[in-house]
C-alpha atoms as a PDB file:
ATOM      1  CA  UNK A   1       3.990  15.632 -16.186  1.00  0.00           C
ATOM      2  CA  UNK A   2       6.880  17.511 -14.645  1.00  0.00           C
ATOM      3  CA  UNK A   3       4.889  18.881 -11.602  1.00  0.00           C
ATOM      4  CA  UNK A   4       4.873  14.873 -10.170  1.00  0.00           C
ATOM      5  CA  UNK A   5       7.732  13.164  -8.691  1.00  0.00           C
ATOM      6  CA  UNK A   6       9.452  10.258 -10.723  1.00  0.00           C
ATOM      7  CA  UNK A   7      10.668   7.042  -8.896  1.00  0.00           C
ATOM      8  CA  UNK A   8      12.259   3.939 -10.178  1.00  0.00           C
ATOM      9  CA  UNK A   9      11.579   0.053  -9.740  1.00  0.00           C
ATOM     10  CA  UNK A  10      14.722  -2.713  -9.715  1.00  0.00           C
ATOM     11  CA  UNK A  11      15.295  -6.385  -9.729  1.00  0.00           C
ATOM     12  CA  UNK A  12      17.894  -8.183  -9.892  1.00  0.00           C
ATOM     13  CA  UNK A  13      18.893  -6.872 -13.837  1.00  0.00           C
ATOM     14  CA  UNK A  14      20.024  -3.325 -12.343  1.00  0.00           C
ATOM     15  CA  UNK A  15      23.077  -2.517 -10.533  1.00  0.00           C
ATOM     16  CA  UNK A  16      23.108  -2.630  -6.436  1.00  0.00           C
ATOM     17  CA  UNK A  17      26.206  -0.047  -6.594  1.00  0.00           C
ATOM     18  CA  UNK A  18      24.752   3.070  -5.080  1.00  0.00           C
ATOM     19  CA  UNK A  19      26.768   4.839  -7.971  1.00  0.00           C
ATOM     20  CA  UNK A  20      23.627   3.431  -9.646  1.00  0.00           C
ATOM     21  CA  UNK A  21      21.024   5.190  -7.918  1.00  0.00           C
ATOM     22  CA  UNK A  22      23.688   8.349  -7.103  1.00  0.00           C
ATOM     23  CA  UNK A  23      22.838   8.501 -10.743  1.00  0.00           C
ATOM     24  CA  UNK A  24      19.005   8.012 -11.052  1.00  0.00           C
ATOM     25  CA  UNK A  25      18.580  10.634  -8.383  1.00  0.00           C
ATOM     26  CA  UNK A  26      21.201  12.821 -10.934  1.00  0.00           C
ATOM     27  CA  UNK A  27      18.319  12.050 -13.861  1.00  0.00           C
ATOM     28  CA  UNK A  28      15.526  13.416 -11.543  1.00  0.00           C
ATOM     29  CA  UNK A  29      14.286  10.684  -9.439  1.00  0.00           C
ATOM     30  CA  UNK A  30      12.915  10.779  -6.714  1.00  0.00           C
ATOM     31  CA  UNK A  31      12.866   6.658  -4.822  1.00  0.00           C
ATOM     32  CA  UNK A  32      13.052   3.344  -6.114  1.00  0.00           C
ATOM     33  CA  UNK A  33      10.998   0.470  -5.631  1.00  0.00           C
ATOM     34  CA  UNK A  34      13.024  -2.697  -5.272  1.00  0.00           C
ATOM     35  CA  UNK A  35      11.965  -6.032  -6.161  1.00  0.00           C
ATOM     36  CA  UNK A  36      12.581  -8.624  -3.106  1.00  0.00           C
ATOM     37  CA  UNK A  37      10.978 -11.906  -4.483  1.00  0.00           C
ATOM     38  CA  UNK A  38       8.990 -14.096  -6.968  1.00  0.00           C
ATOM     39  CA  UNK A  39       6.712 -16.861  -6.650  1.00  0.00           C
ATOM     40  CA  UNK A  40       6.923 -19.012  -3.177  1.00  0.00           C
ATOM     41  CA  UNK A  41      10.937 -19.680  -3.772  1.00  0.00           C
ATOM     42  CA  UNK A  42      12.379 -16.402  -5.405  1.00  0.00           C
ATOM     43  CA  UNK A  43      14.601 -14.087  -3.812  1.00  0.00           C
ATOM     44  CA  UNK A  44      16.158 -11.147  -5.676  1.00  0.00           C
ATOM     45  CA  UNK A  45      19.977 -12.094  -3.648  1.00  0.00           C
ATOM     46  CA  UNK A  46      20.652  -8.228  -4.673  1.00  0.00           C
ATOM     47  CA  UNK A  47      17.439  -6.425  -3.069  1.00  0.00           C
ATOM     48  CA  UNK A  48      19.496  -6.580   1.068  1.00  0.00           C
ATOM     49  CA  UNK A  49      22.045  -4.181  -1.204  1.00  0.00           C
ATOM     50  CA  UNK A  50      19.493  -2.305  -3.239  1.00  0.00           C
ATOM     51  CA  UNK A  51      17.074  -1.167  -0.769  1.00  0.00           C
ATOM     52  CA  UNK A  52      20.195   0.071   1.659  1.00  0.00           C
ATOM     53  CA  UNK A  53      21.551   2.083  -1.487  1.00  0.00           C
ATOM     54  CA  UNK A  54      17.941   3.323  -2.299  1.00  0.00           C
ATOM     55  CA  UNK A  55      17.390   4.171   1.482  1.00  0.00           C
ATOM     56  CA  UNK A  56      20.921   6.237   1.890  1.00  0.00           C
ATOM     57  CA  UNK A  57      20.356   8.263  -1.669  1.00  0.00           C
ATOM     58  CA  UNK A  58      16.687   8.914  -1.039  1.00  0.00           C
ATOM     59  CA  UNK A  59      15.691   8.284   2.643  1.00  0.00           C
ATOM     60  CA  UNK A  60      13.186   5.922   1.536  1.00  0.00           C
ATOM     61  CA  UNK A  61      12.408   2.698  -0.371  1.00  0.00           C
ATOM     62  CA  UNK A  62       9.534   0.395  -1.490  1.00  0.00           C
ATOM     63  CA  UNK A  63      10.023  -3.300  -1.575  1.00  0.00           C
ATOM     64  CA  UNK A  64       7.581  -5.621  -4.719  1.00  0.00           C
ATOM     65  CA  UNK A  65       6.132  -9.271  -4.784  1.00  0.00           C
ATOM     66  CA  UNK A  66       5.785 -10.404  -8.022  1.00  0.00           C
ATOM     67  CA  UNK A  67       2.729 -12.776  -8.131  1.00  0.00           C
ATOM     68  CA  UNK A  68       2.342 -16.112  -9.719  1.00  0.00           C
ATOM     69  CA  UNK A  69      -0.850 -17.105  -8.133  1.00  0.00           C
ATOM     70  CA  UNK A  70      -0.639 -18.846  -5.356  1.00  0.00           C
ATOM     71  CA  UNK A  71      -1.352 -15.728  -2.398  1.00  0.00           C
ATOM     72  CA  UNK A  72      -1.326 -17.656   0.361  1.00  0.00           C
ATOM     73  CA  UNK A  73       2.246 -19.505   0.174  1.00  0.00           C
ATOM     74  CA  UNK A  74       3.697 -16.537  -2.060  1.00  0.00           C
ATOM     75  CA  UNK A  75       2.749 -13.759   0.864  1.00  0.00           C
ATOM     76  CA  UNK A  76       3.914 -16.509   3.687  1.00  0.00           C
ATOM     77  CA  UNK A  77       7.272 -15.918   1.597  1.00  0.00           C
ATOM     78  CA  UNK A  78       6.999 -12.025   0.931  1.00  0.00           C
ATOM     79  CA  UNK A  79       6.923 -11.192   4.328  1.00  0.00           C
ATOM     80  CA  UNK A  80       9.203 -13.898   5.436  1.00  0.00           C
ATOM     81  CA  UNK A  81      11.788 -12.237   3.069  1.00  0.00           C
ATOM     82  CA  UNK A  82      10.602  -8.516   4.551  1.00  0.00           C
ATOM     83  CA  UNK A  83      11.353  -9.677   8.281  1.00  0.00           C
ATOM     84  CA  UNK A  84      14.593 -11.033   7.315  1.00  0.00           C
ATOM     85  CA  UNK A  85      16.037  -8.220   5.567  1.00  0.00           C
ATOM     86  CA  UNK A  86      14.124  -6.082   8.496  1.00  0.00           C
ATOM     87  CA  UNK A  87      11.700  -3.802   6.455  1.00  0.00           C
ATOM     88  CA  UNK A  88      10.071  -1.528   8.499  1.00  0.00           C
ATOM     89  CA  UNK A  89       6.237  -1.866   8.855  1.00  0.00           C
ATOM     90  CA  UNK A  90       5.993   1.464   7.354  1.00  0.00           C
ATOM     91  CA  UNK A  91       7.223   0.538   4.220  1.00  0.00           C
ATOM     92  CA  UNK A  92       5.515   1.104   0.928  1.00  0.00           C
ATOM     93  CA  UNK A  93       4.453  -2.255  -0.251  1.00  0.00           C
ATOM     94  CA  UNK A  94       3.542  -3.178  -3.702  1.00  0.00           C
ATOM     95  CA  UNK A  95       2.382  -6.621  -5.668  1.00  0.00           C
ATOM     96  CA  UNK A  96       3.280  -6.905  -9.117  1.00  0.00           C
ATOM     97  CA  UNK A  97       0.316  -8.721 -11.247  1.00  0.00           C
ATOM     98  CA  UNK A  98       0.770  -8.782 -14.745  1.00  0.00           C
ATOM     99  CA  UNK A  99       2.552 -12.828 -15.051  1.00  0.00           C
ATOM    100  CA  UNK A 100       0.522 -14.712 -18.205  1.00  0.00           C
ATOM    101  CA  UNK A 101       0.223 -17.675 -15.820  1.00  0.00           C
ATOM    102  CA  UNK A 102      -2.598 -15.641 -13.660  1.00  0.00           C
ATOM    103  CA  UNK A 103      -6.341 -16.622 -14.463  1.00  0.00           C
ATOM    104  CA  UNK A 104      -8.151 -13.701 -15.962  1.00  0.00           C
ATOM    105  CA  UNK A 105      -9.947 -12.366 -13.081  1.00  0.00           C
ATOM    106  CA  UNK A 106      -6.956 -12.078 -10.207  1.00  0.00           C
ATOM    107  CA  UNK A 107      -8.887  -9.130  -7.760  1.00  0.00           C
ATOM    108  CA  UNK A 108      -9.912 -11.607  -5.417  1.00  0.00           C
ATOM    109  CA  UNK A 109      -6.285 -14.092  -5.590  1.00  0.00           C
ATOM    110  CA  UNK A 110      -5.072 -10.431  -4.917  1.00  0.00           C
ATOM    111  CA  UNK A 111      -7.138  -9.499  -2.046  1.00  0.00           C
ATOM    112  CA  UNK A 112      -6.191 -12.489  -0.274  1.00  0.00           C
ATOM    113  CA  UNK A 113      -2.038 -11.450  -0.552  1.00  0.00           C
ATOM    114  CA  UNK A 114      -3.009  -8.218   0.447  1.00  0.00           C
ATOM    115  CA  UNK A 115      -5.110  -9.274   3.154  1.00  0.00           C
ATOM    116  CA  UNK A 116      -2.133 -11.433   4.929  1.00  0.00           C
ATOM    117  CA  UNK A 117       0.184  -8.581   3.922  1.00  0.00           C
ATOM    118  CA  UNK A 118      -2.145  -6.296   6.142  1.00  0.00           C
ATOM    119  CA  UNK A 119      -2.262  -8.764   8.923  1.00  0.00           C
ATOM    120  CA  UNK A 120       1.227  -9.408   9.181  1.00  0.00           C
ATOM    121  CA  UNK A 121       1.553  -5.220   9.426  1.00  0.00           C
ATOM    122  CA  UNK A 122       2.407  -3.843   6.763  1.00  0.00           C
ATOM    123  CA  UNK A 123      -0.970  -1.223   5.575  1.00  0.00           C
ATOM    124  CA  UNK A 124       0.928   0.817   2.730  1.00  0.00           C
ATOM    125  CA  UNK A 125       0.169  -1.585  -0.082  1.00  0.00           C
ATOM    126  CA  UNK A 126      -0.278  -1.208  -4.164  1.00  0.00           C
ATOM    127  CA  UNK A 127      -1.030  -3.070  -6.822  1.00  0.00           C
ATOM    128  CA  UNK A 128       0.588  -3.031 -10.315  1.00  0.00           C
ATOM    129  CA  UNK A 129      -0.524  -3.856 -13.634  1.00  0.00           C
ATOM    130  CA  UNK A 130      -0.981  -2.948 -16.860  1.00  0.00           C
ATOM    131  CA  UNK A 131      -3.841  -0.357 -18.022  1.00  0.00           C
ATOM    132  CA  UNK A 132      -5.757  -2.989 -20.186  1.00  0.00           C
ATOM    133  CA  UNK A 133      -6.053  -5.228 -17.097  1.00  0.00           C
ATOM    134  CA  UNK A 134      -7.336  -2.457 -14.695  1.00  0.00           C
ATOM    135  CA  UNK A 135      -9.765  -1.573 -17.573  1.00  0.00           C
ATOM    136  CA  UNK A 136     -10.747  -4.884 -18.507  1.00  0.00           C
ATOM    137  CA  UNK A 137     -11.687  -6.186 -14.444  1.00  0.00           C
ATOM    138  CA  UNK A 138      -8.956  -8.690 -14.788  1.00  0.00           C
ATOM    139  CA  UNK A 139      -8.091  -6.378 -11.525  1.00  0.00           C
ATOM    140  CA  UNK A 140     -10.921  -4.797 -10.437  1.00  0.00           C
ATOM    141  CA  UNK A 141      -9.503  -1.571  -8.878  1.00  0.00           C
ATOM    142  CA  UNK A 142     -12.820  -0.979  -6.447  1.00  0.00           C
ATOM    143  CA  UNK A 143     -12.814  -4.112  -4.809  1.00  0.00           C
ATOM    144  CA  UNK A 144      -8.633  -3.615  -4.111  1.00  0.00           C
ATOM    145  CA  UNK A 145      -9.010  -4.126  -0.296  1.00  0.00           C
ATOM    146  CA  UNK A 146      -7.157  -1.712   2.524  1.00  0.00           C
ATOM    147  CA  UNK A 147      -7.241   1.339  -0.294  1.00  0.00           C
ATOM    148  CA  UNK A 148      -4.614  -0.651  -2.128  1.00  0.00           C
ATOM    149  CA  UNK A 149      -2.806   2.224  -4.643  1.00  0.00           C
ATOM    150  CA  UNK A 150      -3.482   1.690  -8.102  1.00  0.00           C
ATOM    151  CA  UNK A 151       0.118   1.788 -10.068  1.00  0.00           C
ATOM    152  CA  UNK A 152      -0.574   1.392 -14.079  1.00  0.00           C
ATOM    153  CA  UNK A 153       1.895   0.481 -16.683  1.00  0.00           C
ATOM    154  CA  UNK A 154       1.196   2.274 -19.841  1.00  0.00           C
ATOM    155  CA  UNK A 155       3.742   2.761 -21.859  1.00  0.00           C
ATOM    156  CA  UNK A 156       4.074   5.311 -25.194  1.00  0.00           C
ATOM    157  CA  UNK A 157       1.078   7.272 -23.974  1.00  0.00           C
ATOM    158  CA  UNK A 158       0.494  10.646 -22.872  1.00  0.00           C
ATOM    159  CA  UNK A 159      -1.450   9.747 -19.634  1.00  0.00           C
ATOM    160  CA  UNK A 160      -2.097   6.623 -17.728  1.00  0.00           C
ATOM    161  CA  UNK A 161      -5.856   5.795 -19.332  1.00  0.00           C
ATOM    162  CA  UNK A 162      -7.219   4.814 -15.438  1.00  0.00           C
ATOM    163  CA  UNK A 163      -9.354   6.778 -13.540  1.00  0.00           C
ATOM    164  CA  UNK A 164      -7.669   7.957  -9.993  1.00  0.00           C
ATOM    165  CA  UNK A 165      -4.247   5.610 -10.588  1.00  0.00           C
ATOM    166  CA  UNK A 166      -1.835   6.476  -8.126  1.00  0.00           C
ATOM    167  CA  UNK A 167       1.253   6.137  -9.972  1.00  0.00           C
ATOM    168  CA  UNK A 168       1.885   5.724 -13.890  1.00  0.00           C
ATOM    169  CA  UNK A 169       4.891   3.714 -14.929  1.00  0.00           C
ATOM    170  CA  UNK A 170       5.068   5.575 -18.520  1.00  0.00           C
ATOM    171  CA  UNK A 171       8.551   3.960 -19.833  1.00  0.00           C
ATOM    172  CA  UNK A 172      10.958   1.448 -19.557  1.00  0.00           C
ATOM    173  CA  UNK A 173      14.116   3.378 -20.609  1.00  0.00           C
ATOM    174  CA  UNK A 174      15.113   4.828 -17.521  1.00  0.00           C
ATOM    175  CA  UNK A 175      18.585   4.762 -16.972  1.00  0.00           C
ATOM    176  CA  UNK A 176      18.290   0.920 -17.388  1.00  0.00           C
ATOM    177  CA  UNK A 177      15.099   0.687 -15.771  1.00  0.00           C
ATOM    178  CA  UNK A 178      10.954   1.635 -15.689  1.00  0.00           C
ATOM    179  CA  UNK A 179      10.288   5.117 -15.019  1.00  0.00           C
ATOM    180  CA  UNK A 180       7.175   5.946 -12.874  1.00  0.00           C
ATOM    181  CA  UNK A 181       5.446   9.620 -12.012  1.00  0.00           C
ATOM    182  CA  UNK A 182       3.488   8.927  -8.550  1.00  0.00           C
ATOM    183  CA  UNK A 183       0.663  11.625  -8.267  1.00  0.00           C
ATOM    184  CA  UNK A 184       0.073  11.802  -4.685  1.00  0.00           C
ATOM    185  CA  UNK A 185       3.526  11.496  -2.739  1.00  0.00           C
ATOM    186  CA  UNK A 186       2.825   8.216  -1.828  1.00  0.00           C
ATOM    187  CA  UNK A 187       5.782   6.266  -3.010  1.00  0.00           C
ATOM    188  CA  UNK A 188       8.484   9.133  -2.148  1.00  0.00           C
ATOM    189  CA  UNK A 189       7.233  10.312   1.219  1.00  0.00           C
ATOM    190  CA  UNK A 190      10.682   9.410   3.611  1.00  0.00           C
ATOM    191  CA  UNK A 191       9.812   5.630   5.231  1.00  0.00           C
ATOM    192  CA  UNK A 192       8.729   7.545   9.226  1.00  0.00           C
ATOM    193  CA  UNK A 193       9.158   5.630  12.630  1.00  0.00           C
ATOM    194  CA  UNK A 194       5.262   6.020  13.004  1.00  0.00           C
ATOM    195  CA  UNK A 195       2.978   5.586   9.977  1.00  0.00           C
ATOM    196  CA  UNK A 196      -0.048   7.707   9.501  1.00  0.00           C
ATOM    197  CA  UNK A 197      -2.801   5.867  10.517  1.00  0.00           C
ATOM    198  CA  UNK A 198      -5.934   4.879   8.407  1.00  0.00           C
ATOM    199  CA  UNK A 199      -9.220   5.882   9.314  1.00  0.00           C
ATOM    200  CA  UNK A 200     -12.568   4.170   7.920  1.00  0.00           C
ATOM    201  CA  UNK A 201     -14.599   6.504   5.573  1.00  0.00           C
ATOM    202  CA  UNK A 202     -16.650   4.425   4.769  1.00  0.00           C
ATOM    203  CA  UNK A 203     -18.741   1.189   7.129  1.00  0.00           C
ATOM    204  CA  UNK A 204     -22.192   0.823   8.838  1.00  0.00           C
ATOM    205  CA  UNK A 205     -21.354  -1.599  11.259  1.00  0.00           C
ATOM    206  CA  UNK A 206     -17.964  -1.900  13.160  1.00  0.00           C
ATOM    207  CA  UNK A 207     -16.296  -3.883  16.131  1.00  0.00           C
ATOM    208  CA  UNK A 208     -13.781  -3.352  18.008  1.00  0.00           C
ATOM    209  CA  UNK A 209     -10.213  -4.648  17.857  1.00  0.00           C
ATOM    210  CA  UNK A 210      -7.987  -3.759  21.147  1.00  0.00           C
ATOM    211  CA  UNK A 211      -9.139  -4.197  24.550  1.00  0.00           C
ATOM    212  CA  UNK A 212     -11.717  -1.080  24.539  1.00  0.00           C
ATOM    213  CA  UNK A 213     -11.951   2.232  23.188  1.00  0.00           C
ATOM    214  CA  UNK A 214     -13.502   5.038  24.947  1.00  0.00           C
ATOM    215  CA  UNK A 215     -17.020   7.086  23.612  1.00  0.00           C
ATOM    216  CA  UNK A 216     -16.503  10.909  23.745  1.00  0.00           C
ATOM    217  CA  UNK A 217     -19.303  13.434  23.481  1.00  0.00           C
ATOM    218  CA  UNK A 218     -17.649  15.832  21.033  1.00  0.00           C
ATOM    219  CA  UNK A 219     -16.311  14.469  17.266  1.00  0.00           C
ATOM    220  CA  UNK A 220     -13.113  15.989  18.387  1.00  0.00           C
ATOM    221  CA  UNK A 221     -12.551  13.235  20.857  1.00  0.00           C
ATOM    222  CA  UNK A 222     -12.355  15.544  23.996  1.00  0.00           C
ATOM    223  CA  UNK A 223     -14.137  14.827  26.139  1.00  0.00           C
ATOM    224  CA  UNK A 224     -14.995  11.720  27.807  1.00  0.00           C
ATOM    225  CA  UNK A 225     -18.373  10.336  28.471  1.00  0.00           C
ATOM    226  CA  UNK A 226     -16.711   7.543  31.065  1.00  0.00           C
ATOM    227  CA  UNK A 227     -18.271   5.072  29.099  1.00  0.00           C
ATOM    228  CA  UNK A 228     -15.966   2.598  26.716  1.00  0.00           C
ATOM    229  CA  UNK A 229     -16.831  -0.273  24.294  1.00  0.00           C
ATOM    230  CA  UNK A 230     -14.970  -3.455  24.997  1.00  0.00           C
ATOM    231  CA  UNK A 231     -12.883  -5.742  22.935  1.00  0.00           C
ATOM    232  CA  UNK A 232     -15.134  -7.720  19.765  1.00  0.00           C
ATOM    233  CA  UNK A 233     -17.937  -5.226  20.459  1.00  0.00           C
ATOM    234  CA  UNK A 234     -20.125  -4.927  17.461  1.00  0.00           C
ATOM    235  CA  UNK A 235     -21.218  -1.198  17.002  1.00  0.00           C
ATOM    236  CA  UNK A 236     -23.454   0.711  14.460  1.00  0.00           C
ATOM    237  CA  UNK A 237     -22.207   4.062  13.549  1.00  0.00           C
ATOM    238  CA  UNK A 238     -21.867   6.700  10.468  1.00  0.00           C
ATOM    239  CA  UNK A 239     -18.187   8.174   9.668  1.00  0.00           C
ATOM    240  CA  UNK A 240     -18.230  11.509   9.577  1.00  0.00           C
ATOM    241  CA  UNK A 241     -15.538  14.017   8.486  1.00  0.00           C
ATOM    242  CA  UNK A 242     -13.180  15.885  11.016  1.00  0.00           C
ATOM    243  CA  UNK A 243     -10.879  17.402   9.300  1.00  0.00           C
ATOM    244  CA  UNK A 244      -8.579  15.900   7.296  1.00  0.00           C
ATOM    245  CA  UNK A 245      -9.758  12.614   9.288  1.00  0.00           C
ATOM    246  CA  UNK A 246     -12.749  10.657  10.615  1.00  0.00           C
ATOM    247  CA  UNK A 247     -14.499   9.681  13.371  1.00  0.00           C
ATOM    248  CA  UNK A 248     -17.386   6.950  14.035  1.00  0.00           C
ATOM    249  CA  UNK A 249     -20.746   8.908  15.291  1.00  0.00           C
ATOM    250  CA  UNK A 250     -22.913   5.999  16.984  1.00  0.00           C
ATOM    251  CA  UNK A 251     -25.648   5.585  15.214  1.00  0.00           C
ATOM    252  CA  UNK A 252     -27.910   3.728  18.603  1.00  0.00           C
ATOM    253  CA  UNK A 253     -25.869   5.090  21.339  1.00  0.00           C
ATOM    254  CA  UNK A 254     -24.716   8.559  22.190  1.00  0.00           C
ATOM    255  CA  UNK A 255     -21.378   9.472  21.075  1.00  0.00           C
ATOM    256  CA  UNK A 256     -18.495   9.311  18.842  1.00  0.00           C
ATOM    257  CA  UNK A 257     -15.325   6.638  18.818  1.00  0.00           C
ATOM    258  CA  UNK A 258     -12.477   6.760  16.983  1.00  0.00           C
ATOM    259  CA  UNK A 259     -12.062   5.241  13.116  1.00  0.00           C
ATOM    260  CA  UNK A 260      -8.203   4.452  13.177  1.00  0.00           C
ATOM    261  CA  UNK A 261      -8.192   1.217  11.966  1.00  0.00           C
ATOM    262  CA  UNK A 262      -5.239   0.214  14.200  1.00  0.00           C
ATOM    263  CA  UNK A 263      -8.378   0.127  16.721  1.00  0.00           C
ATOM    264  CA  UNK A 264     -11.961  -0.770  14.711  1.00  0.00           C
ATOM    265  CA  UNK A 265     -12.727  -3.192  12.519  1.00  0.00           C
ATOM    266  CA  UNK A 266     -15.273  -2.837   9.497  1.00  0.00           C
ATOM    267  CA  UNK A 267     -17.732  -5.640   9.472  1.00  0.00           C
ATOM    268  CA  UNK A 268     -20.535  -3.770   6.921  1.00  0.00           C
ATOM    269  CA  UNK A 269     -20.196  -1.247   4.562  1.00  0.00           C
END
């Protein structure tokens, strides 16, 4: 596993002194992931600290939720703890689910924190939990909504033991705290003024979420047919692949629209 990039997760148990992460940077890693709350009343007091030590040793920092089962009032509080610390939108989000007070099926309790967590504007979100409840459907990986990361705990093991996880969290005796190898960049990457935007791969039927968005005649998004679809517009089209991104080809009109999500919504996949 040495090719992939190691990063950390804190609470409230590990140091805020950024001799602390001086030194887990020292030991080969690569971020951290810092815990900011619990439940609907928690608040790590030490995560203000720990995410300004994490962001001046690495140039960038997660922030994690972890989830006793109640979405709604527990992501009102997430976020109201992200916009008071002021956590960019950009910022790798993650929700912890592996509490023994959850029901045994928690996908859709899940979906519904992520969901709000989307709204509210932050679109780089995870989920973590153990192997044996990604492979058991107590979190049903392929029904994780806005391409949610997969981030496994699986500890004394030579590989994760989930198909296409994002990040393994392989021990708990790193300098103090879990150890983690992320497999696509995605929790190391600096935090950028301007996120990447998402673009549906996926969808049959759209609409449309800003005030209008032009039709071009090329996929490239060139040229301009003068035409535009307005604001709620519901659309039929086919994503198709432009390089590394996509575009919408209408599927009863001529043309192509963009698939940033920023601008379409996915009604039908």
């Amino acid at each position: 596993m040495g090719k992939f990039n190691i990063f950390n997760d804190v609470s409230s148990f590990q140091s805020s002194d950024i001799k602390y992460f001086k030194g887990l940077r020292s030991a080969g890693s690569k971020g951290a992931v810092v815990k900011v709350s619990e439940g609907n009343d928690y608040e790590n007091l030490s995560c203000g600290q720990q995410m300004m030590n994490t962001f001046d040793v690495f140039k960038v920092f997660g922030c994690y939720h972890f989830f006793r089962g109640m979405p709604i009032s527990e992501s009102n509080f997430f976020i109201a703890m992200l916009r008071k610390h002021g956590v960019d939108k950009t910022t790798r989000l993650a929700l912890d689910v592996e509490c023994a007070c959850l029901p045994k099926y928690t996908t859709n309790l899940v979906n519904t924190f992520l969901n709000r967590c989307y709204n509210a504007g932050f679109h780089n979100l995870s989920v973590y939990g153990s192997a044996s409840w990604f492979n058991s459907g107590r979190i049903d990986k392929t029904k994780l909504v806005h391409h949610a990361l997969v981030w496994v705990a699986n500890y004394g093991v030579s590989q994760p033991d989930v198909t296409k996880a994002d990040a393994w969290q392989y021990t708990d005796k790193f300098l103090g705290t879990d150890g983690s190898y992320e497999f696509n960049d995605n929790f190391v990457n600096p935090n950028l003024d301007d996120r990447t935007p998402e673009y549906w791969h996926i969808g049959k039927r759209f609409s449309v979420k800003t005030n209008a968005i032009k039709i071009y005649s090329d996929k490239n998004l060139r040229h301009w047919t003068g035409d535009t679809l307005a604001k709620s517009s519901i659309f039929d089209a086919n994503p198709i692949k432009v390089g590394k991104i996509y575009r919408l080809n209408l599927a009863n009109k001529f043309g192509f629209v963009t698939s940033n999500c920023d601008f379409t919504h996915r009604i039908a996949k």
